[in-house]
PDB file of N, CA and C in Angstrom:
ATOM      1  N   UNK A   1      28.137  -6.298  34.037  1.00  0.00           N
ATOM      2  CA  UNK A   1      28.176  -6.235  32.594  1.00  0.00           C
ATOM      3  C   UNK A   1      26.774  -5.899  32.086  1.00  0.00           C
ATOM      4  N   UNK A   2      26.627  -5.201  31.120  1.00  0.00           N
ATOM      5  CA  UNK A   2      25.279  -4.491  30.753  1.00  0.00           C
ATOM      6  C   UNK A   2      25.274  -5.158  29.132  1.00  0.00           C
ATOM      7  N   UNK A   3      23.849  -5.321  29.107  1.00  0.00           N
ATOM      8  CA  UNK A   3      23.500  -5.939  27.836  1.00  0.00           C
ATOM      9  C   UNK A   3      22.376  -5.624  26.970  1.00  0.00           C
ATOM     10  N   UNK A   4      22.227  -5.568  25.751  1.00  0.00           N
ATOM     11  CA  UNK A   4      20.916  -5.105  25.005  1.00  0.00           C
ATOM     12  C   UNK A   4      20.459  -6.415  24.502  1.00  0.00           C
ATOM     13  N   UNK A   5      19.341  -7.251  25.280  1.00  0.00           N
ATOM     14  CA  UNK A   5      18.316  -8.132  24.691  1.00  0.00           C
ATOM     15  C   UNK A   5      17.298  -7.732  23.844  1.00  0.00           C
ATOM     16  N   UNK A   6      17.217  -8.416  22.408  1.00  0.00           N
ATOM     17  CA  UNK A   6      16.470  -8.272  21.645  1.00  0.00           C
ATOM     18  C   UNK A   6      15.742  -9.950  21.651  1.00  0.00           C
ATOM     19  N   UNK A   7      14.264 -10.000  22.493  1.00  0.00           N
ATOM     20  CA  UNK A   7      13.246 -11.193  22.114  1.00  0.00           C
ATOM     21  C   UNK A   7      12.635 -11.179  21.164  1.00  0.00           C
ATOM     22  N   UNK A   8      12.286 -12.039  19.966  1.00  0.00           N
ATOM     23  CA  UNK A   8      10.935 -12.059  18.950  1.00  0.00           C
ATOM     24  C   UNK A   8      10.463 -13.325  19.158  1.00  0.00           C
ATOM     25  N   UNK A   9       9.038 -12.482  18.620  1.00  0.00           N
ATOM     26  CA  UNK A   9       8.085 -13.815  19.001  1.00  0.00           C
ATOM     27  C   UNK A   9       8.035 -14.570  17.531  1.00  0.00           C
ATOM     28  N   UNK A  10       7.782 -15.830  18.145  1.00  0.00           N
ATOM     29  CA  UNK A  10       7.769 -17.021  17.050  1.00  0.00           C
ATOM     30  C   UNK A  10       6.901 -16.643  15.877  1.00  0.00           C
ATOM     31  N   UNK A  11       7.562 -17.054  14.471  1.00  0.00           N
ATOM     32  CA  UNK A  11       7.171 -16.482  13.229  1.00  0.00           C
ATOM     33  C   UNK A  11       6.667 -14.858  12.904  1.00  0.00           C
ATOM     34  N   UNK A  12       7.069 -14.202  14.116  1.00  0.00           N
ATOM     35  CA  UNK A  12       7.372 -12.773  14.157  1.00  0.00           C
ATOM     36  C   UNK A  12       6.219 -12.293  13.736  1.00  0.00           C
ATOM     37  N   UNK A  13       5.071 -13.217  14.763  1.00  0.00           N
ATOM     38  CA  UNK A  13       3.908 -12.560  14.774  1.00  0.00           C
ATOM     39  C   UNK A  13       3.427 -11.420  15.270  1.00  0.00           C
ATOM     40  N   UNK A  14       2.509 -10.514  15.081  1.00  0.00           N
ATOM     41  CA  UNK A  14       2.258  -9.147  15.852  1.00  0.00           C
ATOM     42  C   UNK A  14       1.520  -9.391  16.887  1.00  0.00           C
ATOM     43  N   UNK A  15       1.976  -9.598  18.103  1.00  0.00           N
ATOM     44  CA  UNK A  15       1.038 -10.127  18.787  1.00  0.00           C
ATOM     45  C   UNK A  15       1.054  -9.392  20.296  1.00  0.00           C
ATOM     46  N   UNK A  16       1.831  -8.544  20.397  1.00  0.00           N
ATOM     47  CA  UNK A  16       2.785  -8.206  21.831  1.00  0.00           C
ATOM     48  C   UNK A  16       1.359  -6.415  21.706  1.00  0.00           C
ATOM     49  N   UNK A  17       0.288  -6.056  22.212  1.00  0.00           N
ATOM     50  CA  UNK A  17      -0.264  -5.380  22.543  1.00  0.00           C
ATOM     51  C   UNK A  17       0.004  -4.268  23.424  1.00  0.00           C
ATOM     52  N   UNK A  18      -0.209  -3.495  23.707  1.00  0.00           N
ATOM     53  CA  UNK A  18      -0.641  -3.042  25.298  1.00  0.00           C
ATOM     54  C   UNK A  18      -0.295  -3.821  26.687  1.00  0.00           C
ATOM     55  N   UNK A  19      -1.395  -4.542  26.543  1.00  0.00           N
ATOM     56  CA  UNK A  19      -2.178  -5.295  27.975  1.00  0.00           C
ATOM     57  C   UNK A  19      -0.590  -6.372  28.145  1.00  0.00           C
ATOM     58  N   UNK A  20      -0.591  -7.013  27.164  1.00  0.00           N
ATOM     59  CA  UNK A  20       0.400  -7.864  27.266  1.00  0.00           C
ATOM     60  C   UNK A  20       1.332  -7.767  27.579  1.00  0.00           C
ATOM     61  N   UNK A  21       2.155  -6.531  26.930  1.00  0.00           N
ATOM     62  CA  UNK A  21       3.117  -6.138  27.189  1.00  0.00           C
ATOM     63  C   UNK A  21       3.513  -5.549  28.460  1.00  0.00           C
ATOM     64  N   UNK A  22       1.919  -4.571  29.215  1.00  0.00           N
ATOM     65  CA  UNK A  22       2.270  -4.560  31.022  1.00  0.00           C
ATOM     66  C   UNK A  22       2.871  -5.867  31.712  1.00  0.00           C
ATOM     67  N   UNK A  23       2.453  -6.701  31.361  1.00  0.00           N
ATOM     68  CA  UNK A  23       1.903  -8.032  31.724  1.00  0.00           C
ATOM     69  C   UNK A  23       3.669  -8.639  31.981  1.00  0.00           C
ATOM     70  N   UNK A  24       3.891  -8.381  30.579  1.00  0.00           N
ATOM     71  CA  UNK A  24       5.288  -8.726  29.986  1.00  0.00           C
ATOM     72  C   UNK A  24       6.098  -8.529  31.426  1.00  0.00           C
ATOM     73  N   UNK A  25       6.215  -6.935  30.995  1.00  0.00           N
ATOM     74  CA  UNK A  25       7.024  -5.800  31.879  1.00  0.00           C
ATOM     75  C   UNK A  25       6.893  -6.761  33.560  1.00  0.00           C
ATOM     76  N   UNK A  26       6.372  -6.596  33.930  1.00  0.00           N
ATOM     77  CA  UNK A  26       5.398  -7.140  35.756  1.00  0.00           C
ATOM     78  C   UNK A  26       6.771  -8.986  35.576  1.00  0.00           C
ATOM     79  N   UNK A  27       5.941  -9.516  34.497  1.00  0.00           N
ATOM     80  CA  UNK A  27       6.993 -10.815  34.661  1.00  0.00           C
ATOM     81  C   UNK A  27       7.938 -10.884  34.377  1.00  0.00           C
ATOM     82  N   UNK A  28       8.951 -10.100  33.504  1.00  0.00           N
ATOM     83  CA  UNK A  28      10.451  -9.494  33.686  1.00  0.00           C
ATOM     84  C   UNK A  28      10.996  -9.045  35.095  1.00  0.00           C
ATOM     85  N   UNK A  29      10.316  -8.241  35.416  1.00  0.00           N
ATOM     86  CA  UNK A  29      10.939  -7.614  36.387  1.00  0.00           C
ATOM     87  C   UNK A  29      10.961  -8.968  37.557  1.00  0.00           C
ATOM     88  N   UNK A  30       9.920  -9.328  37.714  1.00  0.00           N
ATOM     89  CA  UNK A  30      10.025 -10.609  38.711  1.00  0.00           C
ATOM     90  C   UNK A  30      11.488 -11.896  38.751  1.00  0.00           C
ATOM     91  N   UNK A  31      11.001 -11.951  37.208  1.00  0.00           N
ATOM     92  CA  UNK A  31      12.364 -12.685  37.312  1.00  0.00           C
ATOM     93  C   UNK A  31      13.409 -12.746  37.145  1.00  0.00           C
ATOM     94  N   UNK A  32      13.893 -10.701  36.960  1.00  0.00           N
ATOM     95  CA  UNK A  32      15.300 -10.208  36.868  1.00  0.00           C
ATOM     96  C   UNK A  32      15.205 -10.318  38.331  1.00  0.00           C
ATOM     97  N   UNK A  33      14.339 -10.017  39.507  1.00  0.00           N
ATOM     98  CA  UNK A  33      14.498  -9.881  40.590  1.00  0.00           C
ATOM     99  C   UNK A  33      15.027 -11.433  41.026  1.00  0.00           C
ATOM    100  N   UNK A  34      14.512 -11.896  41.172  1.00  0.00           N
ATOM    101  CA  UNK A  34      15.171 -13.919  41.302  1.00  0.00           C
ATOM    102  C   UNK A  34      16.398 -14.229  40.760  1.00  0.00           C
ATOM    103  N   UNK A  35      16.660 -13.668  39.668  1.00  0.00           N
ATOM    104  CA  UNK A  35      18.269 -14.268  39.256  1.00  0.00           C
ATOM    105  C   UNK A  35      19.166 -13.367  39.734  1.00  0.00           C
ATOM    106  N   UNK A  36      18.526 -11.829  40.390  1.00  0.00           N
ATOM    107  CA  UNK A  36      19.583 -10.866  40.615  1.00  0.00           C
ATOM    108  C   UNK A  36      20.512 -10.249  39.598  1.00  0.00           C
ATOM    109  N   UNK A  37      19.282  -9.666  38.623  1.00  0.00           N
ATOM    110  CA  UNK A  37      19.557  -9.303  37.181  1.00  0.00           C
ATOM    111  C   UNK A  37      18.795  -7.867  37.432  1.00  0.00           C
ATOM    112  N   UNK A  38      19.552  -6.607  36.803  1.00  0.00           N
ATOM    113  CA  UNK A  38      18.864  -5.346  36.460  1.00  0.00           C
ATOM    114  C   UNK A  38      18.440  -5.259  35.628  1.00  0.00           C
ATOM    115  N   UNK A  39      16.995  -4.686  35.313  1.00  0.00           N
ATOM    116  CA  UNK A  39      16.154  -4.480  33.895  1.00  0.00           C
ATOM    117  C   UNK A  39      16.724  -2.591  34.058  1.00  0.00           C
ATOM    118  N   UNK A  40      17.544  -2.266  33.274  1.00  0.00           N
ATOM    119  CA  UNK A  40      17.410  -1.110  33.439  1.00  0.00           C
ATOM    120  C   UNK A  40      16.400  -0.172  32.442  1.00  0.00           C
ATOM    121  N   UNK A  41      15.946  -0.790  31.166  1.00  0.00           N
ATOM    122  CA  UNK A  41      15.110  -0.848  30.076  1.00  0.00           C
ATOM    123  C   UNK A  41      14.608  -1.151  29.408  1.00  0.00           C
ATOM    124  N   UNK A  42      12.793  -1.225  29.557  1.00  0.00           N
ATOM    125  CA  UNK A  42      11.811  -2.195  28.623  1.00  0.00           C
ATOM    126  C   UNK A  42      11.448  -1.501  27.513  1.00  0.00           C
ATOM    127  N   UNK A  43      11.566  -2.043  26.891  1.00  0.00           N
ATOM    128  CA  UNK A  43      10.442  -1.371  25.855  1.00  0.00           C
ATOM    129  C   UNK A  43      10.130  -2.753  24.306  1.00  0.00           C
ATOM    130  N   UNK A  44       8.632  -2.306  23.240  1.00  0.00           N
ATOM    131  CA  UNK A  44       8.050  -3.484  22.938  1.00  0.00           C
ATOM    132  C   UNK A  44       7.480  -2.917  21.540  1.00  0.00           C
ATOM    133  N   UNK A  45       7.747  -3.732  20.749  1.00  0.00           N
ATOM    134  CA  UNK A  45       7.137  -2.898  19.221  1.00  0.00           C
ATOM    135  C   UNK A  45       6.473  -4.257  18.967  1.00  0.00           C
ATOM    136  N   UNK A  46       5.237  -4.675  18.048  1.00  0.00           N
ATOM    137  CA  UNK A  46       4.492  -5.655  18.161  1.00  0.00           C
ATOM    138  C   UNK A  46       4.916  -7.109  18.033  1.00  0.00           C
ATOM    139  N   UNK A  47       6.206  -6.881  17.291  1.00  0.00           N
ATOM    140  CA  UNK A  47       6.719  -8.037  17.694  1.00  0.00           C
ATOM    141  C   UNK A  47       7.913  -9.030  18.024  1.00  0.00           C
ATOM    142  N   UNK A  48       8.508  -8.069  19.088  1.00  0.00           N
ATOM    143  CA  UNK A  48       9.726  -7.960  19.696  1.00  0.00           C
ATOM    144  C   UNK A  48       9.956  -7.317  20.708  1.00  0.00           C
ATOM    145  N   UNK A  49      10.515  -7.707  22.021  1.00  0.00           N
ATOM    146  CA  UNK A  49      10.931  -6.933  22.962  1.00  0.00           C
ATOM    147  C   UNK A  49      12.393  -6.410  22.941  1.00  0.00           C
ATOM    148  N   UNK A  50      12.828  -5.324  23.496  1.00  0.00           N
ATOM    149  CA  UNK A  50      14.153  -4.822  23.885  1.00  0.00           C
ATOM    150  C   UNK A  50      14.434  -4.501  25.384  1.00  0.00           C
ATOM    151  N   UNK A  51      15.487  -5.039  25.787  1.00  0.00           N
ATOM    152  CA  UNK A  51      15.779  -5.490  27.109  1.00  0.00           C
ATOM    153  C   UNK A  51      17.070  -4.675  27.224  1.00  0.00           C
ATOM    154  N   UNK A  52      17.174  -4.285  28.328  1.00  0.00           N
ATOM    155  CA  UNK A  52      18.714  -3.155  28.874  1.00  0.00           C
ATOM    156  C   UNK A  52      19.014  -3.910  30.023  1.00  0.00           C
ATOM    157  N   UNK A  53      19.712  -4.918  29.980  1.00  0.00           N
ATOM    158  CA  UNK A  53      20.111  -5.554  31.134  1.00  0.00           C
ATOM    159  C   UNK A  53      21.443  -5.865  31.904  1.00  0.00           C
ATOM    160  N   UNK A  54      21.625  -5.621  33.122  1.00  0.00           N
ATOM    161  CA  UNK A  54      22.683  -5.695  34.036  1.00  0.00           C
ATOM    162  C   UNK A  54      23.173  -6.832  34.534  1.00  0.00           C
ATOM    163  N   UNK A  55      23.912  -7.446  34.239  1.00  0.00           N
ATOM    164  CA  UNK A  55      24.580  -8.466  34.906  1.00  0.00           C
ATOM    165  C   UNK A  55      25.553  -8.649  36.041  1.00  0.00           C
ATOM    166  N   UNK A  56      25.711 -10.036  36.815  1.00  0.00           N
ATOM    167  CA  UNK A  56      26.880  -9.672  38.011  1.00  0.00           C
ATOM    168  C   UNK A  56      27.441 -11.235  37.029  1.00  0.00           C
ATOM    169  N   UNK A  57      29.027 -10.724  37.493  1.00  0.00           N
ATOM    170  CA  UNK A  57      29.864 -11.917  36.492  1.00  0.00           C
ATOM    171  C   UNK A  57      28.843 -13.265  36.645  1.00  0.00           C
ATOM    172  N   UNK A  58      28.810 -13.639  37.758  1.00  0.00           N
ATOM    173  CA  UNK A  58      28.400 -15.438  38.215  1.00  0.00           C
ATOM    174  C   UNK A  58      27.527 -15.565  37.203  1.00  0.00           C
ATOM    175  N   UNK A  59      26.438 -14.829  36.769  1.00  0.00           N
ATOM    176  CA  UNK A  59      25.019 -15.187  36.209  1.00  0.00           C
ATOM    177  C   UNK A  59      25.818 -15.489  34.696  1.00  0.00           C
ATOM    178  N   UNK A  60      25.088 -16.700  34.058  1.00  0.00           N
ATOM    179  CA  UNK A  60      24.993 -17.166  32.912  1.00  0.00           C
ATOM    180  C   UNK A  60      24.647 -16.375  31.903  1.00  0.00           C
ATOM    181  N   UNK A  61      24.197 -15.432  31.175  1.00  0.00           N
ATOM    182  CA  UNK A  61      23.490 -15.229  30.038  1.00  0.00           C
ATOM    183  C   UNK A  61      22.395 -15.609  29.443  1.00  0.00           C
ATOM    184  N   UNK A  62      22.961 -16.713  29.036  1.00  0.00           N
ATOM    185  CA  UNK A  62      22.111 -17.868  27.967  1.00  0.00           C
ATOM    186  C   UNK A  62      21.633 -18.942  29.035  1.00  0.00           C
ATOM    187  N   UNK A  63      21.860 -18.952  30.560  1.00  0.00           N
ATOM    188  CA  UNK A  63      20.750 -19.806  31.526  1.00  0.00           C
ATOM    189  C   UNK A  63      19.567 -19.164  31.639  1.00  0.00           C
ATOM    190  N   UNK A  64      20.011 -17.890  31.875  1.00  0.00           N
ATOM    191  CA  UNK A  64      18.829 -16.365  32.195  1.00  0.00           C
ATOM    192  C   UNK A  64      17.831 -15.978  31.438  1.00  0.00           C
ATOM    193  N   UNK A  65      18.244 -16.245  29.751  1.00  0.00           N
ATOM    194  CA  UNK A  65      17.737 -16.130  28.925  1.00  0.00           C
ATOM    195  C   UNK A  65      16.792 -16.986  28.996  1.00  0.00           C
ATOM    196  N   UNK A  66      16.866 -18.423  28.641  1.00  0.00           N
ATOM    197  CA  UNK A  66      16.049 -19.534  28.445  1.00  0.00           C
ATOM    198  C   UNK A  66      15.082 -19.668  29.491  1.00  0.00           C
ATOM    199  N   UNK A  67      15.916 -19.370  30.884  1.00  0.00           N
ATOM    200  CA  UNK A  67      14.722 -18.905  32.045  1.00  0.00           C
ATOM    201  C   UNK A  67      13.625 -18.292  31.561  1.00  0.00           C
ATOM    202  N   UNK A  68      14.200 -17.113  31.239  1.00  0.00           N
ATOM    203  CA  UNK A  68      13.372 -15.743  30.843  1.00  0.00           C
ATOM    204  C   UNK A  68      12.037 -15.959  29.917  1.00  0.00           C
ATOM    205  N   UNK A  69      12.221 -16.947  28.661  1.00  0.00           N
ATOM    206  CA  UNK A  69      11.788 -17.127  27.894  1.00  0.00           C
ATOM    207  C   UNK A  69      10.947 -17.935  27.881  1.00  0.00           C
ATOM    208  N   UNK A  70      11.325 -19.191  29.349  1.00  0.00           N
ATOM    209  CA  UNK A  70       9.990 -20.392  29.364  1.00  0.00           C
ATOM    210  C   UNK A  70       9.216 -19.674  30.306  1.00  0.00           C
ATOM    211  N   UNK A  71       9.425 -19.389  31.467  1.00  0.00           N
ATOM    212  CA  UNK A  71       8.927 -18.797  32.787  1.00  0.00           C
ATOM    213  C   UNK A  71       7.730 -17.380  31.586  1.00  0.00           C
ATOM    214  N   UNK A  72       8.416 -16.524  31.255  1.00  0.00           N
ATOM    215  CA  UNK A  72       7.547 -15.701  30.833  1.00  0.00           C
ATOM    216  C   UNK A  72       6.311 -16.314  30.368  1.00  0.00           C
ATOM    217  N   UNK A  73       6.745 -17.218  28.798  1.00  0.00           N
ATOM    218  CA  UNK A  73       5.293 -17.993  28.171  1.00  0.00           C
ATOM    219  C   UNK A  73       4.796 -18.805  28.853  1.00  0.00           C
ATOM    220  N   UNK A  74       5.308 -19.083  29.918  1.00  0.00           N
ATOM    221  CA  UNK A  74       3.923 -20.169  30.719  1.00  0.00           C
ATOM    222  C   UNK A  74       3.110 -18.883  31.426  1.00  0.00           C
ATOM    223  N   UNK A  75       3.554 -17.952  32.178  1.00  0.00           N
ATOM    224  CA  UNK A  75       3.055 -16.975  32.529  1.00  0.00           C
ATOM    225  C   UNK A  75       1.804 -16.384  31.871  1.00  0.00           C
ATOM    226  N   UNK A  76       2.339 -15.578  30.952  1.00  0.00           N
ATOM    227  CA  UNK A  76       1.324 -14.638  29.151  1.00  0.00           C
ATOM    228  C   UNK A  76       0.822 -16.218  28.746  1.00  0.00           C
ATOM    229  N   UNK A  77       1.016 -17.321  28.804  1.00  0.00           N
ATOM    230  CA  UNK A  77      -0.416 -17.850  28.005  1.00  0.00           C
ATOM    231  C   UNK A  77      -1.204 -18.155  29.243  1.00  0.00           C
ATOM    232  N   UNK A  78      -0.962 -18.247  30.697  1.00  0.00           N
ATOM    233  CA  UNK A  78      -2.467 -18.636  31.704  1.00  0.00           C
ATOM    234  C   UNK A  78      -3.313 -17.436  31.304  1.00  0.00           C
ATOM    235  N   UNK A  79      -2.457 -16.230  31.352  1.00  0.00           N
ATOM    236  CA  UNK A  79      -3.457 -14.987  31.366  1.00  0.00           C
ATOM    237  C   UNK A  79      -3.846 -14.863  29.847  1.00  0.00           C
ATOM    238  N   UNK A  80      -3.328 -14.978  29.240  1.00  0.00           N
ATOM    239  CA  UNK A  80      -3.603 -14.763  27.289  1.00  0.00           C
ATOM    240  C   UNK A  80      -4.031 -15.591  26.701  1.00  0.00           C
ATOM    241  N   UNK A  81      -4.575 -16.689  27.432  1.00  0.00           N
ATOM    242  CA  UNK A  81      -4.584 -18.137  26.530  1.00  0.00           C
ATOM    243  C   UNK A  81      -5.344 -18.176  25.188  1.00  0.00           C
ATOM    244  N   UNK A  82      -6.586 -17.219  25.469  1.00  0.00           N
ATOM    245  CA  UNK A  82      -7.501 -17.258  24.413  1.00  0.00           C
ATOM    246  C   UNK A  82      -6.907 -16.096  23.332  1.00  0.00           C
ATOM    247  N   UNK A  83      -6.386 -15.088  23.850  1.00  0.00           N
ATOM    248  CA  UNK A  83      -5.617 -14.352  22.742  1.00  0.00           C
ATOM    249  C   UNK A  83      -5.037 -14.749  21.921  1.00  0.00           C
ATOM    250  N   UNK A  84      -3.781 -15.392  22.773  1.00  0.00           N
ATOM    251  CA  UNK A  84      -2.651 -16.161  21.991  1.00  0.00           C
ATOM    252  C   UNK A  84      -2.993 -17.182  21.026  1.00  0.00           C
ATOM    253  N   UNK A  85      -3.871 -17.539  21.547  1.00  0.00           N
ATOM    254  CA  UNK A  85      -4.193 -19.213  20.099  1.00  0.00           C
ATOM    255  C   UNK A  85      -4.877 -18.829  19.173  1.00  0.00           C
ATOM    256  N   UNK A  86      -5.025 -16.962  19.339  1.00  0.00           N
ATOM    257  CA  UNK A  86      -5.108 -16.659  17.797  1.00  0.00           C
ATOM    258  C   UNK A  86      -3.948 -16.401  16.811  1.00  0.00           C
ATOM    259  N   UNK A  87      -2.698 -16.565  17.633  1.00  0.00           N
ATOM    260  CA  UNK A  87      -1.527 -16.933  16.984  1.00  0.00           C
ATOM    261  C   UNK A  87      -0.692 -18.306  17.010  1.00  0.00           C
ATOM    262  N   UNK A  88      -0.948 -18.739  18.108  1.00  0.00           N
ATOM    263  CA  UNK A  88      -0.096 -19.596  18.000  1.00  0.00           C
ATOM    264  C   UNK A  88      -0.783 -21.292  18.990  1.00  0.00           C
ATOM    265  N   UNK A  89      -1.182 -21.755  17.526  1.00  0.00           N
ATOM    266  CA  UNK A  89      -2.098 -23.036  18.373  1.00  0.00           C
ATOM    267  C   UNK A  89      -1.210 -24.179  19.101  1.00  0.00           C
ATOM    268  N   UNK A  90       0.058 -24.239  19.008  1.00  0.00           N
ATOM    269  CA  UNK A  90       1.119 -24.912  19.899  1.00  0.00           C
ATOM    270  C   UNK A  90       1.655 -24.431  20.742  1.00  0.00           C
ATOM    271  N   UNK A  91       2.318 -24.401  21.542  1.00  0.00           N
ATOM    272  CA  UNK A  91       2.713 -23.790  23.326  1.00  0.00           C
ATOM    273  C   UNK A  91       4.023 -23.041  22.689  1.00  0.00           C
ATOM    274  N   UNK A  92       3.796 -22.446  21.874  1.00  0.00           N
ATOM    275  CA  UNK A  92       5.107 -21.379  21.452  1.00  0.00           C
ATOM    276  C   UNK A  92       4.952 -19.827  21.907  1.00  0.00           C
ATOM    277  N   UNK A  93       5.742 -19.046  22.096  1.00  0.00           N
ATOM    278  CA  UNK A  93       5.935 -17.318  22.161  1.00  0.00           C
ATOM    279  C   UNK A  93       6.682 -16.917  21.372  1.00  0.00           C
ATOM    280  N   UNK A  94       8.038 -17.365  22.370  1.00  0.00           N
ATOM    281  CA  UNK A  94       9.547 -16.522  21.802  1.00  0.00           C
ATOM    282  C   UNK A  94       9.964 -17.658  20.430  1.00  0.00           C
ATOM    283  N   UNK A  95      11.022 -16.878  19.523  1.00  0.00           N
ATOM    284  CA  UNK A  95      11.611 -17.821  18.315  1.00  0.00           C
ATOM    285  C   UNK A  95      12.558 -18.461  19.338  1.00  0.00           C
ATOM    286  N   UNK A  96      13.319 -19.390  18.929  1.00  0.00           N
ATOM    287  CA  UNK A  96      14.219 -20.344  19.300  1.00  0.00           C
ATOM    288  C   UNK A  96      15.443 -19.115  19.615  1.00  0.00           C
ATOM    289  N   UNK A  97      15.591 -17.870  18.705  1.00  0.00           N
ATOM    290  CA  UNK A  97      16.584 -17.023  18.733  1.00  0.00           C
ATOM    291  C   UNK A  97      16.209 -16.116  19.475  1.00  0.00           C
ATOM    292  N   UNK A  98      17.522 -15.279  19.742  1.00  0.00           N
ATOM    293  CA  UNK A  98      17.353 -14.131  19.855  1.00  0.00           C
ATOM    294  C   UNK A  98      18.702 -13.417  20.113  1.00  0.00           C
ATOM    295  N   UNK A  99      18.923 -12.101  20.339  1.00  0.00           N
ATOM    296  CA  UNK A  99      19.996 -11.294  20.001  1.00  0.00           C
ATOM    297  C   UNK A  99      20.231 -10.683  21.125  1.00  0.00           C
ATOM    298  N   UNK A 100      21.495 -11.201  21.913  1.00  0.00           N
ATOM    299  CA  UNK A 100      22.322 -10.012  22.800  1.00  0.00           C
ATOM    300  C   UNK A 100      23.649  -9.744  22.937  1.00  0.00           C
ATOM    301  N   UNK A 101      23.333  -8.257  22.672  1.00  0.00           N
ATOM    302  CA  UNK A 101      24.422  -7.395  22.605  1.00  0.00           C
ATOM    303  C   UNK A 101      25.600  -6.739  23.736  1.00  0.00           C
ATOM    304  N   UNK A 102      26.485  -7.064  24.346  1.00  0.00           N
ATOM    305  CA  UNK A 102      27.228  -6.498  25.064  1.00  0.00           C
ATOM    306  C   UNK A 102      27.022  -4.685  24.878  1.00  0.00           C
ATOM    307  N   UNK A 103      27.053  -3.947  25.861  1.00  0.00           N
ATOM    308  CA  UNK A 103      26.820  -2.764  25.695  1.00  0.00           C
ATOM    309  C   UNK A 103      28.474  -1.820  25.505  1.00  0.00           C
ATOM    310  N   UNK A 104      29.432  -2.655  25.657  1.00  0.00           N
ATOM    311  CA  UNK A 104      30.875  -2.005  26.049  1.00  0.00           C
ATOM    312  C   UNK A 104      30.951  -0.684  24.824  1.00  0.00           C
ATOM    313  N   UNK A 105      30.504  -0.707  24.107  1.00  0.00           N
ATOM    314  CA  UNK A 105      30.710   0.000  22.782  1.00  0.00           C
ATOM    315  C   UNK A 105      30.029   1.907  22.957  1.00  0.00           C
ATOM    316  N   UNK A 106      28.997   1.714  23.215  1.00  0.00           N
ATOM    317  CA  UNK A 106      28.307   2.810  23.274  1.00  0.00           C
ATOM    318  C   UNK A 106      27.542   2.620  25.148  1.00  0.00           C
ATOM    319  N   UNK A 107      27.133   4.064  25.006  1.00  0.00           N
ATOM    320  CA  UNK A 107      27.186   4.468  26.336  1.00  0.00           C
ATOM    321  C   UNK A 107      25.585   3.531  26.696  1.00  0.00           C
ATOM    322  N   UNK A 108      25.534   3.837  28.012  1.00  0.00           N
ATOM    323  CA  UNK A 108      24.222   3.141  28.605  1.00  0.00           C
ATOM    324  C   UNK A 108      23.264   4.585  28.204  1.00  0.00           C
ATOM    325  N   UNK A 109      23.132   5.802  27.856  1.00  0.00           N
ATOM    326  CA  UNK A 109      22.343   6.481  27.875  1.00  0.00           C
ATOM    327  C   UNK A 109      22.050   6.742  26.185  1.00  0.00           C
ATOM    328  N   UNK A 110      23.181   6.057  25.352  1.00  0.00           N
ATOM    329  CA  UNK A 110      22.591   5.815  24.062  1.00  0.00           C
ATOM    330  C   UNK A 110      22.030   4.792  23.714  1.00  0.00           C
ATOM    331  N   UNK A 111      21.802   3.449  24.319  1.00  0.00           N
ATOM    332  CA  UNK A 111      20.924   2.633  24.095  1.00  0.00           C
ATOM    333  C   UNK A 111      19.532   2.813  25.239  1.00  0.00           C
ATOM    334  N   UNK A 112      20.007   3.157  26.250  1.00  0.00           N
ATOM    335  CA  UNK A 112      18.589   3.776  27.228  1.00  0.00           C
ATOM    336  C   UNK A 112      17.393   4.639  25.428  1.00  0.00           C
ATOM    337  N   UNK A 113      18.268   5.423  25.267  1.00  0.00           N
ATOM    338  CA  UNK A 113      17.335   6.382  24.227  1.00  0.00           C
ATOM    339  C   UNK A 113      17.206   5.264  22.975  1.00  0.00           C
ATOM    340  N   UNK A 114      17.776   4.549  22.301  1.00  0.00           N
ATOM    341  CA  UNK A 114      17.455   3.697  21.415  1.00  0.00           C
ATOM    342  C   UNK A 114      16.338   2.553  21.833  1.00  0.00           C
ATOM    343  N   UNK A 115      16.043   2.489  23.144  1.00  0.00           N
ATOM    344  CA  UNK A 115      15.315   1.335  23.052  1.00  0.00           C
ATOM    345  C   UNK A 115      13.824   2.111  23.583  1.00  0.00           C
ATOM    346  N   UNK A 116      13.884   3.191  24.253  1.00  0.00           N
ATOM    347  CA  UNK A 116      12.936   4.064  24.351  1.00  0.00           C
ATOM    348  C   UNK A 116      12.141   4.260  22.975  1.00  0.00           C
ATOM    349  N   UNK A 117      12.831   4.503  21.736  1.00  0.00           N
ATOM    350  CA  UNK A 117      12.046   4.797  20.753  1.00  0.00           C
ATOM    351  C   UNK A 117      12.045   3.814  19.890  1.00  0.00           C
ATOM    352  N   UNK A 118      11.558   2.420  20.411  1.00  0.00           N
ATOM    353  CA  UNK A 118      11.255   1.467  20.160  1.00  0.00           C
ATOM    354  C   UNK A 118       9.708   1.592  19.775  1.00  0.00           C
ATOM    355  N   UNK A 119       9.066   1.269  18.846  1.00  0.00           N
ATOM    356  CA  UNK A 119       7.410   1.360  18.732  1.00  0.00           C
ATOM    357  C   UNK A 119       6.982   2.814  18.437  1.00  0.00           C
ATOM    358  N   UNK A 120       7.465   3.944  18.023  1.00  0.00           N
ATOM    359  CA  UNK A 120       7.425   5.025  17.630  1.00  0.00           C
ATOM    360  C   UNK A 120       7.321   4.854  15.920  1.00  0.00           C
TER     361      UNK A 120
END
């Protein structure tokens, strides 16, 4: 099952750079690799990620997610620490929310191109 994750960061600060966002990318992929999840598409506008992701039935969603979401920010704040607490002086990243979309509707090569021109 294929899915479009939309992450924002807490109080939808601009905070998601460059550097960070490699950073991002490197610890996604790690831990789509561990749950046995496909990233088929990253992409990052300053303050929100978009995720193209593959699922096998067994995997949870919303376990993967919350994974996704603590594992990442402990990650981006060892390396960002001093960045980040120019946003956020409590151990926060992601909002409490976030948005995913089943892909059944439209093709995988029209959201491949929608999330590509993400930050344009």
């Amino acid at each position: 099952m294929n899915y479009h994750l939309v992450l924002v960061t807490k109080y939808r600060h601009k905070c998601i750079n460059n550097n960070l966002s490699s950073s991002l990318y490197q610890i996604i992929l790690n831990i789509c690799s561990l749950w046995k999840v496909t990233l088929n598409q990253f992409n990052h506008d300053k303050d929100h990620i978009h995720l193209l992701l593959e699922f096998t039935p067994n995997i949870g969603p919303d376990k993967f997610i919350n994974n996704l979401k603590t594992v990442s920010f402990r990650l981006l704040r060892k390396k960002y620490s001093t960045y980040l607490y120019k946003y956020y002086w409590k151990p926060y990243f992601w909002s409490r929310s976030y948005c995913l979309i089943s892909t059944g509707g439209a093709s995988i090569d029209i959201i491949k191109k929608y999330i590509q021109n993400q930050n344009k």
